[in-house]
N, C-alpha and C. Protein backbone atom coordinates (compact mmCIF):
# COMPACT_ATOMS: atom_id res chain seq x y z
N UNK A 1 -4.68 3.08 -15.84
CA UNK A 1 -3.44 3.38 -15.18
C UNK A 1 -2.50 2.19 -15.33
N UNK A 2 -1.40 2.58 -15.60
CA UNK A 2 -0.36 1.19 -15.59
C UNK A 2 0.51 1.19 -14.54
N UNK A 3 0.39 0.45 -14.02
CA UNK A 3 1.16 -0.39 -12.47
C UNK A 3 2.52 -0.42 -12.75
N UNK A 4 3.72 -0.10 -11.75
CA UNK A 4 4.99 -0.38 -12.44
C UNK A 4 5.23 -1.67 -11.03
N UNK A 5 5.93 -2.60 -11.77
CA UNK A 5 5.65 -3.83 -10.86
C UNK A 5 6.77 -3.81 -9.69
N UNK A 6 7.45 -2.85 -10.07
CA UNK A 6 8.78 -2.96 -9.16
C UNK A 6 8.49 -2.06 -8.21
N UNK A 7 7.48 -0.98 -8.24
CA UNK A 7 6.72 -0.04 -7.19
C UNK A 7 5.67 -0.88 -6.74
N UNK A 8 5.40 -2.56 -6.47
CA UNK A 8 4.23 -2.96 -5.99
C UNK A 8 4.60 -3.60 -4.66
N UNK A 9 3.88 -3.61 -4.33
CA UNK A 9 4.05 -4.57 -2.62
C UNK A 9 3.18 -5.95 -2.78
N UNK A 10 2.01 -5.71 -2.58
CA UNK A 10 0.88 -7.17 -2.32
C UNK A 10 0.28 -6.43 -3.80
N UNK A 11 -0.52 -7.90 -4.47
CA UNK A 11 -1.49 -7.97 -5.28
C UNK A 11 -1.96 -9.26 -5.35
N UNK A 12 -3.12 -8.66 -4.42
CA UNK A 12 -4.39 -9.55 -3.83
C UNK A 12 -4.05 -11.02 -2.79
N UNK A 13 -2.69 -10.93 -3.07
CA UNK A 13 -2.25 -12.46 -2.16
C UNK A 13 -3.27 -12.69 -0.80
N UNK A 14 -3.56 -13.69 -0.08
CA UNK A 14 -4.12 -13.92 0.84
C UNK A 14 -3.98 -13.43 1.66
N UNK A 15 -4.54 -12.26 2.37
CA UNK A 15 -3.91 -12.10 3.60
C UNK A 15 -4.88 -12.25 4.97
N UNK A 16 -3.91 -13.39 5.54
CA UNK A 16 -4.97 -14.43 6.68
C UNK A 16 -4.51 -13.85 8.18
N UNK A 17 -3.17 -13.90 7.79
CA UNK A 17 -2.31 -13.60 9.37
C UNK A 17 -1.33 -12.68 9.47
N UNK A 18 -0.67 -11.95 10.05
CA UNK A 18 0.18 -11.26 10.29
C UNK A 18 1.42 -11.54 9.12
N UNK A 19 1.66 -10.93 8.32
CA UNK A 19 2.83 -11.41 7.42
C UNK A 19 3.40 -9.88 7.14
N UNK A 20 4.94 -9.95 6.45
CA UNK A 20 5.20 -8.51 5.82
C UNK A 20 4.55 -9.07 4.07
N UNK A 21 4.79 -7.89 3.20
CA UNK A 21 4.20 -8.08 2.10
C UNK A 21 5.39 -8.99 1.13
N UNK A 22 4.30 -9.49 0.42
CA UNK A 22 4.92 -10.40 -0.63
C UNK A 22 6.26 -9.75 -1.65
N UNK A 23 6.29 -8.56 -1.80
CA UNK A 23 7.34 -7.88 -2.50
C UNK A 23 8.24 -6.97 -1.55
N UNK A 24 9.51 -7.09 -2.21
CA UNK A 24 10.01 -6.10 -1.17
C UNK A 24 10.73 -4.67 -1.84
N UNK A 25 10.02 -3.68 -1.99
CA UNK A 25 11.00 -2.81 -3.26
C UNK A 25 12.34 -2.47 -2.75
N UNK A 26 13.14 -2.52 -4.12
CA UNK A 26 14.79 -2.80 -3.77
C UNK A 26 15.42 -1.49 -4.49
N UNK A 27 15.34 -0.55 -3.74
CA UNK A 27 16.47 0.82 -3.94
C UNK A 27 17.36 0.76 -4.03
N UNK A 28 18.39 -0.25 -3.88
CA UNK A 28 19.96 -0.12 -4.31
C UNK A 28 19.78 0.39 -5.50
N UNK A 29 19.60 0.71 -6.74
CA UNK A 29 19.71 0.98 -8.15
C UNK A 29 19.71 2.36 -7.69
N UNK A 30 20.11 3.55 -8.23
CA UNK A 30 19.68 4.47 -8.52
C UNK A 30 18.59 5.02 -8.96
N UNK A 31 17.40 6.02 -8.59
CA UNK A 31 16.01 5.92 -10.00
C UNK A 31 15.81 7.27 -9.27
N UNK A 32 14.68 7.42 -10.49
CA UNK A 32 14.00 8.52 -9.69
C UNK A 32 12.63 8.20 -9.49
N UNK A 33 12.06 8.50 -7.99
CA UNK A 33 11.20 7.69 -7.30
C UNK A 33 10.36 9.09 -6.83
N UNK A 34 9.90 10.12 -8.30
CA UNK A 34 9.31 11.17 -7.74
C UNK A 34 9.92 12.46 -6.91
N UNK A 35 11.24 12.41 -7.35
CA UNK A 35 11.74 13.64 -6.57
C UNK A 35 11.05 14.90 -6.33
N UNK A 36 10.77 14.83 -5.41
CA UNK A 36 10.11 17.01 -5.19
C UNK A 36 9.03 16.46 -4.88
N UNK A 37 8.21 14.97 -4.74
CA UNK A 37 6.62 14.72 -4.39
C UNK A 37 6.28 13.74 -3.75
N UNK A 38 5.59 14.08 -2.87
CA UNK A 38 5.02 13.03 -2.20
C UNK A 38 4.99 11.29 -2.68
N UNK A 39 5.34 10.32 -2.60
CA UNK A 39 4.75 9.25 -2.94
C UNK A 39 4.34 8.50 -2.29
N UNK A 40 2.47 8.37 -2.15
CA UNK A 40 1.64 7.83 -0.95
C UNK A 40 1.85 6.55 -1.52
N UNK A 41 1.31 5.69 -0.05
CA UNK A 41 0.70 4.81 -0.74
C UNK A 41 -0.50 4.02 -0.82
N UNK A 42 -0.76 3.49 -2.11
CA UNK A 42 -2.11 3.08 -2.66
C UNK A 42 -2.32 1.91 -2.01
N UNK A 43 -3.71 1.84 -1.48
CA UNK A 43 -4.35 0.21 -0.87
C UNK A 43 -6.03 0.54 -1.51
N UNK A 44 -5.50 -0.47 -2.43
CA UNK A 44 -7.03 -1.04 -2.85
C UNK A 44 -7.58 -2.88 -2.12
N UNK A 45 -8.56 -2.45 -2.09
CA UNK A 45 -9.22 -4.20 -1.80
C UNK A 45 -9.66 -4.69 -3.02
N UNK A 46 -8.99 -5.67 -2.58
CA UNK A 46 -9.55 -6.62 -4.08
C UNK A 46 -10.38 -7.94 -3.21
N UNK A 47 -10.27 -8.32 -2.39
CA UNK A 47 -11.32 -10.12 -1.44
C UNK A 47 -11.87 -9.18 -0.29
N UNK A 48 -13.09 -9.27 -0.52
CA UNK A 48 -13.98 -9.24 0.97
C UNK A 48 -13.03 -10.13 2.60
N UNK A 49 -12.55 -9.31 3.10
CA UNK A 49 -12.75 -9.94 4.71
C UNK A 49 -13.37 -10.50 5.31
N UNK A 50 -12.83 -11.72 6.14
CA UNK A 50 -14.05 -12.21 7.27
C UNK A 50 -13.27 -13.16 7.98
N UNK A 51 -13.90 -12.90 8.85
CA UNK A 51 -13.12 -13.72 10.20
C UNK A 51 -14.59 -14.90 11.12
N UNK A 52 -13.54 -15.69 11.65
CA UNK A 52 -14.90 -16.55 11.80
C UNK A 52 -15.62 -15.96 13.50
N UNK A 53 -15.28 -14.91 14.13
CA UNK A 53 -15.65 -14.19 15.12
C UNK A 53 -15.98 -12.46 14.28
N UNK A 54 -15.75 -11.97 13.33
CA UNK A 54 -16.17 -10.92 12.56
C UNK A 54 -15.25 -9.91 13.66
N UNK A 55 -14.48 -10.14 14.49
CA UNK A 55 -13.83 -9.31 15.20
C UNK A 55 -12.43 -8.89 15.10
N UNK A 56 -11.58 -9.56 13.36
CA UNK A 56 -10.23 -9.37 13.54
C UNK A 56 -9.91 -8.04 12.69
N UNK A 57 -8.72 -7.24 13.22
CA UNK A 57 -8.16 -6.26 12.58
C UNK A 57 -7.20 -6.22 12.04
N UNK A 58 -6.84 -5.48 11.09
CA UNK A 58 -5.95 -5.40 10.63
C UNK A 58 -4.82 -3.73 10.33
N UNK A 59 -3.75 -3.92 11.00
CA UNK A 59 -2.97 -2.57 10.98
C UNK A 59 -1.69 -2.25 9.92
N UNK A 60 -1.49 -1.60 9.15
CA UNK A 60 -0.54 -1.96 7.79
C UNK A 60 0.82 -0.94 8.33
N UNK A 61 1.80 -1.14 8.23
CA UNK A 61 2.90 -0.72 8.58
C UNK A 61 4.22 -0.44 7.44
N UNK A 62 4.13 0.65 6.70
CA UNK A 62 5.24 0.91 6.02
C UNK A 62 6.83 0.54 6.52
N UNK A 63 7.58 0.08 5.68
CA UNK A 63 8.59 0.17 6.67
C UNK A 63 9.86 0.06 5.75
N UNK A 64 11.21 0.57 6.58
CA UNK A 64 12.50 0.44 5.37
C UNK A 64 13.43 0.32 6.19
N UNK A 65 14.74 -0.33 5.98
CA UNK A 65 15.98 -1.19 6.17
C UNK A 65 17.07 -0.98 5.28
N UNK A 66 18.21 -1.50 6.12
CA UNK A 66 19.74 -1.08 5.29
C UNK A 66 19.85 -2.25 4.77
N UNK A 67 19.42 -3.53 5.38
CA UNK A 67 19.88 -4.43 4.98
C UNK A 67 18.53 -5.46 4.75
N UNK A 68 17.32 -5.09 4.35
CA UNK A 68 16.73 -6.08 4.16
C UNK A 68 16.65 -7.14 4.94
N UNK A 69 16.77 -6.96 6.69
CA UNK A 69 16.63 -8.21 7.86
C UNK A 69 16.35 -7.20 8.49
N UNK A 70 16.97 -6.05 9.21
CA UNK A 70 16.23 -5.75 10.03
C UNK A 70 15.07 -4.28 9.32
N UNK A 71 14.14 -4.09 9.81
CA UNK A 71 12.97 -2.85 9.30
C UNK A 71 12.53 -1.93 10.63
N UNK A 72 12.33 -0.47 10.26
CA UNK A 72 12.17 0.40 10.98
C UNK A 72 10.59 1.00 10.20
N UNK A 73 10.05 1.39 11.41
CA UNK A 73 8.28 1.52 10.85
C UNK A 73 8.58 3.28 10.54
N UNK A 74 8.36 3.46 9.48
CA UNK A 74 8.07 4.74 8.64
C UNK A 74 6.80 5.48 9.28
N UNK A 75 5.79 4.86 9.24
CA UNK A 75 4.40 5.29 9.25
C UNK A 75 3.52 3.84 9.59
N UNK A 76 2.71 4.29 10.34
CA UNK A 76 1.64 3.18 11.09
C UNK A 76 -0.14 3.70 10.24
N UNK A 77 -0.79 2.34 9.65
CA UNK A 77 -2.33 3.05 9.56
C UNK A 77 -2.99 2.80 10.64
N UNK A 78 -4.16 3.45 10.48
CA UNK A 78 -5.15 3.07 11.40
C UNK A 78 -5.52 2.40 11.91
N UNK A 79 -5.68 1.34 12.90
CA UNK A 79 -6.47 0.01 12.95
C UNK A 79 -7.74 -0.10 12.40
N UNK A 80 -7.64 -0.79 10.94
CA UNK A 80 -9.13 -1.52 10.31
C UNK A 80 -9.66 -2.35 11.03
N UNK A 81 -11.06 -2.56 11.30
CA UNK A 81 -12.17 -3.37 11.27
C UNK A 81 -12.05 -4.22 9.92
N UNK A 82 -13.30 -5.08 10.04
CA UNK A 82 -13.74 -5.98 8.91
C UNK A 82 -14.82 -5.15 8.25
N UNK A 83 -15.53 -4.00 8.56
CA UNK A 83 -16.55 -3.16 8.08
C UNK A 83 -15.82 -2.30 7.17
N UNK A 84 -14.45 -1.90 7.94
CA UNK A 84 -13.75 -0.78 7.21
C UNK A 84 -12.80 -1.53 5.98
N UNK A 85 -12.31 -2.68 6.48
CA UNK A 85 -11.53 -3.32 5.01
C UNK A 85 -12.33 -3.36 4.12
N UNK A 86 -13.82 -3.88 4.33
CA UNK A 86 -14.22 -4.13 3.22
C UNK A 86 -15.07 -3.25 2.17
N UNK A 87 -15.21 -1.77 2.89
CA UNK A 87 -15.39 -0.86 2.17
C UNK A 87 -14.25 -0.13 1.03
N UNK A 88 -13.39 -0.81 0.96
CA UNK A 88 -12.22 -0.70 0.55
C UNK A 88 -11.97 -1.56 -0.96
N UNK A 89 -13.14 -2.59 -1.13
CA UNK A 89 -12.99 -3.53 -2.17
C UNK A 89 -13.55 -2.38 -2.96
N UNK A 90 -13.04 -2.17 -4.49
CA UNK A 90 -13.22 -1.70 -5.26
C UNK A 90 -12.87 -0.34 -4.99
N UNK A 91 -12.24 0.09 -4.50
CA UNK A 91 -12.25 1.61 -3.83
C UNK A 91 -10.58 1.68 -3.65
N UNK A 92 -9.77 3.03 -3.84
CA UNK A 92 -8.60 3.21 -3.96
C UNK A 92 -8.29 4.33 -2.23
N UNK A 93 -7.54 3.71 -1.34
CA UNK A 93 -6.83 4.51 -0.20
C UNK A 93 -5.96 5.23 -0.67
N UNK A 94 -5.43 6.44 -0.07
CA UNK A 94 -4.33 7.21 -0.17
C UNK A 94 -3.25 7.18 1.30
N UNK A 95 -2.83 6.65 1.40
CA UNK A 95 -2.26 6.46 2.54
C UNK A 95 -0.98 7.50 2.41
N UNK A 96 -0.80 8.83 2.88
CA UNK A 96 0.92 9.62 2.68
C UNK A 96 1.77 8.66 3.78
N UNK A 97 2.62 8.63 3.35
CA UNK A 97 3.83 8.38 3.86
C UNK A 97 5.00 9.34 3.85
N UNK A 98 5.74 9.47 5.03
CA UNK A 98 6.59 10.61 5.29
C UNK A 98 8.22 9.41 5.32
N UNK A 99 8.37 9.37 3.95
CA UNK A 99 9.64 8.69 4.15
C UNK A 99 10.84 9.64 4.38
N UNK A 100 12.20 9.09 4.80
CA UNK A 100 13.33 9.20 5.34
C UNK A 100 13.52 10.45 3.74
N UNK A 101 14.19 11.53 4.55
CA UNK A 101 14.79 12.56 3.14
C UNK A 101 16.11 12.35 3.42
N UNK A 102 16.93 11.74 2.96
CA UNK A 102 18.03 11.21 2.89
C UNK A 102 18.94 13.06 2.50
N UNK A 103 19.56 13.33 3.42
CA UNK A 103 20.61 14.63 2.67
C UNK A 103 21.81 14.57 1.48
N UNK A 104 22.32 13.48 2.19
CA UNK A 104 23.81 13.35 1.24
C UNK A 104 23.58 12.01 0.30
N UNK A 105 24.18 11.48 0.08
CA UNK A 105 24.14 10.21 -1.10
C UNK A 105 24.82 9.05 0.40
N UNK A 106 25.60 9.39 1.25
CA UNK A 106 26.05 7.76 1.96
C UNK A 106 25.07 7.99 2.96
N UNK A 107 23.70 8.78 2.93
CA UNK A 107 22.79 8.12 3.82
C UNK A 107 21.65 7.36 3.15
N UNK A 108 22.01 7.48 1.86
CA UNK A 108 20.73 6.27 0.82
C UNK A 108 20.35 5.32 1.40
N UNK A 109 21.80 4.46 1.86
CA UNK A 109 21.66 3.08 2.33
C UNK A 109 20.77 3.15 3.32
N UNK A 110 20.71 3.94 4.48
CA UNK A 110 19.75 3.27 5.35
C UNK A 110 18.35 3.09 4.80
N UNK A 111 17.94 3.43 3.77
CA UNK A 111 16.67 2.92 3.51
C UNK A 111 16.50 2.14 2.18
N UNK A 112 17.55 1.25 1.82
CA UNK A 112 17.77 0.64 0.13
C UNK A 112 16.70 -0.27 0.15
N UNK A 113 15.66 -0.73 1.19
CA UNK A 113 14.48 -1.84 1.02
C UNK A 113 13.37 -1.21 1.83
N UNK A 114 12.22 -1.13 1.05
CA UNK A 114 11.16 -0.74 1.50
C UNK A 114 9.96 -2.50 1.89
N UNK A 115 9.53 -2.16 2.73
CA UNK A 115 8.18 -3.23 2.49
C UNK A 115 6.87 -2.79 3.10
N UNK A 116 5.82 -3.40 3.49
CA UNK A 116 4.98 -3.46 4.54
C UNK A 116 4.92 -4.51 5.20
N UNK A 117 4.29 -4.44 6.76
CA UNK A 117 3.71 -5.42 7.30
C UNK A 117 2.69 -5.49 7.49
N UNK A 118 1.91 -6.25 7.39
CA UNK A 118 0.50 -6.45 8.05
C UNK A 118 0.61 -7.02 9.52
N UNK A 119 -0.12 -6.53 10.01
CA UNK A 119 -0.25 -6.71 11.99
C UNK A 119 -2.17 -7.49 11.82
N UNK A 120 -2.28 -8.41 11.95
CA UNK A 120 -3.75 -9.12 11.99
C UNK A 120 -3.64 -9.38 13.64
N UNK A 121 -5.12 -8.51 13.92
CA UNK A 121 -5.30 -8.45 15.49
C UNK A 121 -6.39 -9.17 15.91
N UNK A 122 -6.46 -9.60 16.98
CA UNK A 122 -8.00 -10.20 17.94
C UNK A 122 -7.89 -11.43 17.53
N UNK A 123 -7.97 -11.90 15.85
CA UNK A 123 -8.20 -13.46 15.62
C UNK A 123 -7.31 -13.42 13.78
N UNK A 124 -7.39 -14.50 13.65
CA UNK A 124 -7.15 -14.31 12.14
C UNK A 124 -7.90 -14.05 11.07
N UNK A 125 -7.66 -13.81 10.06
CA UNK A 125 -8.75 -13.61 9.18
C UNK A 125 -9.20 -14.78 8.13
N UNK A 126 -10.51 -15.18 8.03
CA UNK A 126 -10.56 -16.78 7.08
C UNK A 126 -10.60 -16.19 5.08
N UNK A 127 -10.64 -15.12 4.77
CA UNK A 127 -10.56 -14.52 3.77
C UNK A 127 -10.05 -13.08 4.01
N UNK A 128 -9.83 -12.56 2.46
CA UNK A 128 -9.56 -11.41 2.09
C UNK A 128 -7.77 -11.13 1.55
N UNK A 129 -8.03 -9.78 1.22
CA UNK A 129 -6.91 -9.45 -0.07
C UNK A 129 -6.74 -7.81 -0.29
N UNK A 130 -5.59 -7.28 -0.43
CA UNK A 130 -5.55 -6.02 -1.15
C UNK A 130 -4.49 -6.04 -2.16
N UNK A 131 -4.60 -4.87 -2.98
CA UNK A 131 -3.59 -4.30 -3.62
C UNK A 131 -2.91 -3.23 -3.26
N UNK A 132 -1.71 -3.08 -2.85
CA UNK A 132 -1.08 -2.16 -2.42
C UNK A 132 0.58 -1.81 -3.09
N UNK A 133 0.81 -0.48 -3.86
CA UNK A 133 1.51 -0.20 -4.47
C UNK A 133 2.05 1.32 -4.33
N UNK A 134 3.12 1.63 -4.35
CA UNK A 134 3.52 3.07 -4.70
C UNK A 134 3.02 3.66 -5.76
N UNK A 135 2.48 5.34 -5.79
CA UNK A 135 2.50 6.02 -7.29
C UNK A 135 2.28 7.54 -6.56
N UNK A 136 1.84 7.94 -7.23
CA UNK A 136 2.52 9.67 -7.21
C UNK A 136 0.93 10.05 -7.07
N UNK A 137 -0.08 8.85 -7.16
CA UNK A 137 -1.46 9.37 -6.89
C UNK A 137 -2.05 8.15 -6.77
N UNK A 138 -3.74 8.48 -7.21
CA UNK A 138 -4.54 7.51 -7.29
C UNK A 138 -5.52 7.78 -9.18
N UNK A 139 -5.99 6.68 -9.55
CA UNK A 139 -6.58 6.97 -10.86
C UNK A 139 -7.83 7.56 -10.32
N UNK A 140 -8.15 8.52 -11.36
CA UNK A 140 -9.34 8.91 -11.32
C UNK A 140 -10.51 9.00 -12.37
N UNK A 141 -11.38 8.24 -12.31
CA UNK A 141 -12.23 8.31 -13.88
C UNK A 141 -13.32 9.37 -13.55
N UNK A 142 -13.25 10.87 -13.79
CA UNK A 142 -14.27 12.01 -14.00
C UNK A 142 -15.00 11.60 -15.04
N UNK A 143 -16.25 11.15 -14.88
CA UNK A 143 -17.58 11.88 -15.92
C UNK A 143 -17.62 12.64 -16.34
N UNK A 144 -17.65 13.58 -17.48
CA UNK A 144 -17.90 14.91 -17.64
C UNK A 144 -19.11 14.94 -18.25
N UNK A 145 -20.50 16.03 -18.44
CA UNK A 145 -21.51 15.39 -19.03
C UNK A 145 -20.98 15.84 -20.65
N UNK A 146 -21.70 15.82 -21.33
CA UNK A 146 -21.37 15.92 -22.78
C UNK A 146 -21.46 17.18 -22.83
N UNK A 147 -20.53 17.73 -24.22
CA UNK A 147 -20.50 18.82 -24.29
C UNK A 147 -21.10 19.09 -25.88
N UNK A 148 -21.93 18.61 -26.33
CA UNK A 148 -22.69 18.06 -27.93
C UNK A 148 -23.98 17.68 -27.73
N UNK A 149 -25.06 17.83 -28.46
CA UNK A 149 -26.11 17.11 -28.38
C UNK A 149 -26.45 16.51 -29.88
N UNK A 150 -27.00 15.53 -29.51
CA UNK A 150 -26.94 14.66 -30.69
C UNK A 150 -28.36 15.00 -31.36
N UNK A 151 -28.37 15.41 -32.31
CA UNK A 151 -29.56 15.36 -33.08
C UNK A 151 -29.94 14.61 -34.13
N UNK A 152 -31.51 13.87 -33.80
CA UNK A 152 -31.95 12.52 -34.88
C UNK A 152 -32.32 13.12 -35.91
């Protein structure tokens, strides 16, 4: 699958404490961002979690702005554990998001910057990491068994 970098948020940066994400996607341009479909979004783990009490959480918060200072929460996840982040390393989330359907063209602006936040609860975290990006899905590698047999 190829990543489009301007649909990315975090990739793998540290995430210890409460921060918004390292990227901020910037909608002023015009594009097309999947019209007519859903676009969830993807959280993969890439660093094992751990906290030095094994008790901190973590809550991820979509969010979008007119002006890139102030942000309004789109959609809230679940509160993770350190059991549940880290079932997550190597493994792709689908998170939907129900963004703003803008009717006319002068209500674009209220949402021209997307980001996330991370909310780190109970304690901080001494490791860990995800990848988290927009796309229209998740990759999927199907096995199929063979459809040939090889004869020696």
């Amino acid at each position: 699958m190829l990543l489009d970098s301007s649909l990315m948020f975090e990739n793998a940066a540290a995430l210890t404490a409460s921060r918004a994400s390292t990227n901020v996607i910037d909608l002023v341009n015009a594009r097309d961002m999947g019209i007519g479909r859903e676009l969830p979004l993807v959280i993969a783990g890439r660093a094992n979690f751990a906290s030095a009490g094994g008790t901190a959480t973590l809550q991820i918060a979509a969010q979008y702005s007119a002006d890139n200072i102030t942000y309004v929460d789109a959609a809230l996840s679940p509160v993770m554990n350190i059991t549940e982040l880290n079932a997550l390393v190597g493994q792709e989330w689908l998170f939907p998001i129900s963004w703003p359907r803008p009717k006319k063209a002068s209500e674009l602006a209220s949402w021209n910057y997307l980001r996330l936040y991370f909310t780190v609860g109970t304690q901080n975290f001494s490791a860990g990491g995800i990848l988290a990006y927009l796309a229209i899905g998740r990759q999927d590698v199907v096995a199929y068994p063979r459809n040939f047999e090889v004869v020696t």
